[in-house]
Protein backbone atom coordinates (compact mmCIF):
# COMPACT_ATOMS: atom_id res chain seq x y z
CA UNK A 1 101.47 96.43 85.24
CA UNK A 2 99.03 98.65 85.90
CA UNK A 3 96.55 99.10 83.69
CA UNK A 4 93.48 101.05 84.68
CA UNK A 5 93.63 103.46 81.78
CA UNK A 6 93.46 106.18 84.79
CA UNK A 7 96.42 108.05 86.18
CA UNK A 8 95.26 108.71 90.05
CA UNK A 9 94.17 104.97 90.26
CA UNK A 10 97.48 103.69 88.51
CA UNK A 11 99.75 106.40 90.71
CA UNK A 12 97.89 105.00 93.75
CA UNK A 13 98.45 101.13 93.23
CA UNK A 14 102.58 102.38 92.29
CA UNK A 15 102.10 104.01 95.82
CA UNK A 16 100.91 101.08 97.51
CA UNK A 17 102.61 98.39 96.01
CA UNK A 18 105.98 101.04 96.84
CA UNK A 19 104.75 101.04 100.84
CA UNK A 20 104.28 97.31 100.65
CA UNK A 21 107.98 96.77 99.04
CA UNK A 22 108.84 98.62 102.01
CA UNK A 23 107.61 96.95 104.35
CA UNK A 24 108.77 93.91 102.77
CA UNK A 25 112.03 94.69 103.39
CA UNK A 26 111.77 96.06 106.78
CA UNK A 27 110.25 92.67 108.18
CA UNK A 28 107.77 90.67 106.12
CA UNK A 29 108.40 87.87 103.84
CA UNK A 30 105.90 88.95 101.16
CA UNK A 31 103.39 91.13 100.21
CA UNK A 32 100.13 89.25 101.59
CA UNK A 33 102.31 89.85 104.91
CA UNK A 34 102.70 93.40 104.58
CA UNK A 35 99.47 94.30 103.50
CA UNK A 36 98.03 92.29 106.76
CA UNK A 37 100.37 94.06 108.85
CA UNK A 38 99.67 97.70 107.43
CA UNK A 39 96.00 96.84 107.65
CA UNK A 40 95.92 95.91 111.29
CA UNK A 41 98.02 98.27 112.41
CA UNK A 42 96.24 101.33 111.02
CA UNK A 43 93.54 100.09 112.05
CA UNK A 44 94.47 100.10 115.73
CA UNK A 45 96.27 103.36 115.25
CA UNK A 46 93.29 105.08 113.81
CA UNK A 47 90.82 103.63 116.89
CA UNK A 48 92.79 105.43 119.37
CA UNK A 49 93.01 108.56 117.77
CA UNK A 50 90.50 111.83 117.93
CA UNK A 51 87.84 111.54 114.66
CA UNK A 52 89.93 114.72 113.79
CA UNK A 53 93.70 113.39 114.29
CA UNK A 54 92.24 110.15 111.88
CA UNK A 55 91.13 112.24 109.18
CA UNK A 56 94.47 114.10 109.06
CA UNK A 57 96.39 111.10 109.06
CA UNK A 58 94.12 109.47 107.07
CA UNK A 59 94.62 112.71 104.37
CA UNK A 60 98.75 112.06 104.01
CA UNK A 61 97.91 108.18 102.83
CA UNK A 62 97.94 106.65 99.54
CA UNK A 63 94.13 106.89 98.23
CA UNK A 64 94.38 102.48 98.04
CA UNK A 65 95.27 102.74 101.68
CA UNK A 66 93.53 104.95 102.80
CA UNK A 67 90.13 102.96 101.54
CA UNK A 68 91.71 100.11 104.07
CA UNK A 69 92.84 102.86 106.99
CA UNK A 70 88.76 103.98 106.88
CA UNK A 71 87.20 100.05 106.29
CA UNK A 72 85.33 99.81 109.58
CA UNK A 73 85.86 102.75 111.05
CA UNK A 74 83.05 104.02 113.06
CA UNK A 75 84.04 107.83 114.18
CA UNK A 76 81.77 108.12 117.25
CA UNK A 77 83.52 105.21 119.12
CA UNK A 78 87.21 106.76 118.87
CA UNK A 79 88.75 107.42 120.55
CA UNK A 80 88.39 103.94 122.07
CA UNK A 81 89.80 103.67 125.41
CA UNK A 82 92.72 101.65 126.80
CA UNK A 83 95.86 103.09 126.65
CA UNK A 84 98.12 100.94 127.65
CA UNK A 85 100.53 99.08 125.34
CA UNK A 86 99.30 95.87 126.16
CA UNK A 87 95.54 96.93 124.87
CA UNK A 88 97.41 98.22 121.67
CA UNK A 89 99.14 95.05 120.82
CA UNK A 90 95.96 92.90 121.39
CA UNK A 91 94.12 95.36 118.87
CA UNK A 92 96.67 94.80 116.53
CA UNK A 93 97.15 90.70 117.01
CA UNK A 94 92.88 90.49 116.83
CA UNK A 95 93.38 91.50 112.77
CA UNK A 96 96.25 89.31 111.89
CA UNK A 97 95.68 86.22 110.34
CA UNK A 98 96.16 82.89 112.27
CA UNK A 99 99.54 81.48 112.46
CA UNK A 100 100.83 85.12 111.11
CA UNK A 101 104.89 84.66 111.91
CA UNK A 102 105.13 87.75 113.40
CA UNK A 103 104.14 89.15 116.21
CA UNK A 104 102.25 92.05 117.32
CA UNK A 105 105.05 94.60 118.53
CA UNK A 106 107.06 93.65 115.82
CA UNK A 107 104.85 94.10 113.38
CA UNK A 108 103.54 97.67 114.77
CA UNK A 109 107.42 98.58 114.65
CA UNK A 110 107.65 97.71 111.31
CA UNK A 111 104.49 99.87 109.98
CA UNK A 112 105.43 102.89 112.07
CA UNK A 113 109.15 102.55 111.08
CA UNK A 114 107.63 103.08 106.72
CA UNK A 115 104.94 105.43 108.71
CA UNK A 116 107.90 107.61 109.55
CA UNK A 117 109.39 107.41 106.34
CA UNK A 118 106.43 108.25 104.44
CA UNK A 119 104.30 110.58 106.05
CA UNK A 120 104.68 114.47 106.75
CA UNK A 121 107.17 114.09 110.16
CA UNK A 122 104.73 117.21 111.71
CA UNK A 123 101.73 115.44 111.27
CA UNK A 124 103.66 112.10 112.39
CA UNK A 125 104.67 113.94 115.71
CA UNK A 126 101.03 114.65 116.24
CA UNK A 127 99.85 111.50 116.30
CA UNK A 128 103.02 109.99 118.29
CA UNK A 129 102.40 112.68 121.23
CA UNK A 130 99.04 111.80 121.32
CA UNK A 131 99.75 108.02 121.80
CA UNK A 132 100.55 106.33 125.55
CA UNK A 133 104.15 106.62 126.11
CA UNK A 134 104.02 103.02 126.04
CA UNK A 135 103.04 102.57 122.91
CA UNK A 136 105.18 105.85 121.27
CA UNK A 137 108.00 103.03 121.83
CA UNK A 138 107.06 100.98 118.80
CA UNK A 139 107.78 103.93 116.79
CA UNK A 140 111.53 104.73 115.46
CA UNK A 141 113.79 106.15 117.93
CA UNK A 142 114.74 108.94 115.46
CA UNK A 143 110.37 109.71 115.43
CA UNK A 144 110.45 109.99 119.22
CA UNK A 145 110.98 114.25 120.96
């Protein structure tokens, strides 16, 4: 129940914990999953993005997430380079937890598949034509021009 006595903060945790469910039932077995797999793959989706692409995706997420989108972030070393799908996966893998029972391509799939589902699909075509077109595979057929 949430019960911060404050309507943004309480619609933001319902937002969350919603994104989480879904991601739950896309591929991950429980929450703690989810949220490790949301968290490193935003992460690795924000380094290799413009400072000005991040802040617009970073403007369409849930104010909780987007608190763990910008954690680390440091704007004047993005966009980092490496753009090959390989590079992408590794970013990803280096934040999940050991022994995480997933692994990195299907856990990006599973973040961009809510990603698409959740976000503005303009502002989601942005950021998919700016990716390698290696790494605009992990994202739902549907997403892709």
């Amino acid at each position: 129940m949430n019960t911060t006595h404050v309507s943004a903060l309480n619609h933001t945790i319902e937002q969350t914990n919603s994104w989480l469910k879904k991601l739950e039932d896309l591929q991950f077995s429980d929450r703690q999953e989810a949220y490790a797999g949301l968290r490193s793959v935003l992460h690795a989706l924000r380094d290799r993005l413009t400072p000005e692409q991040a802040v617009h995706l970073g403007a369409q997420l849930p104010t909780l997430v987007r608190g763990v989108y910008y954690e680390g972030w440091k704007p004047s070393q993005t966009p980092t380079p490496g753009h090959h799908l390989l590079e992408f996966l590794e970013r990803v893998a280096s934040e999940l937890p050991p022994q995480f029972p997933y692994s990195a391509d299907e856990t990006a799939e599973a973040v961009f598949n809510m990603l698409w589902e959740e976000l503005d699909p303009g502002e989601s075509a942005k950021v998919i034509q700016s990716m390698p077109s290696a790494v605009r595979g992990l994202w739902p057929k549907i997403a892709l021009p």
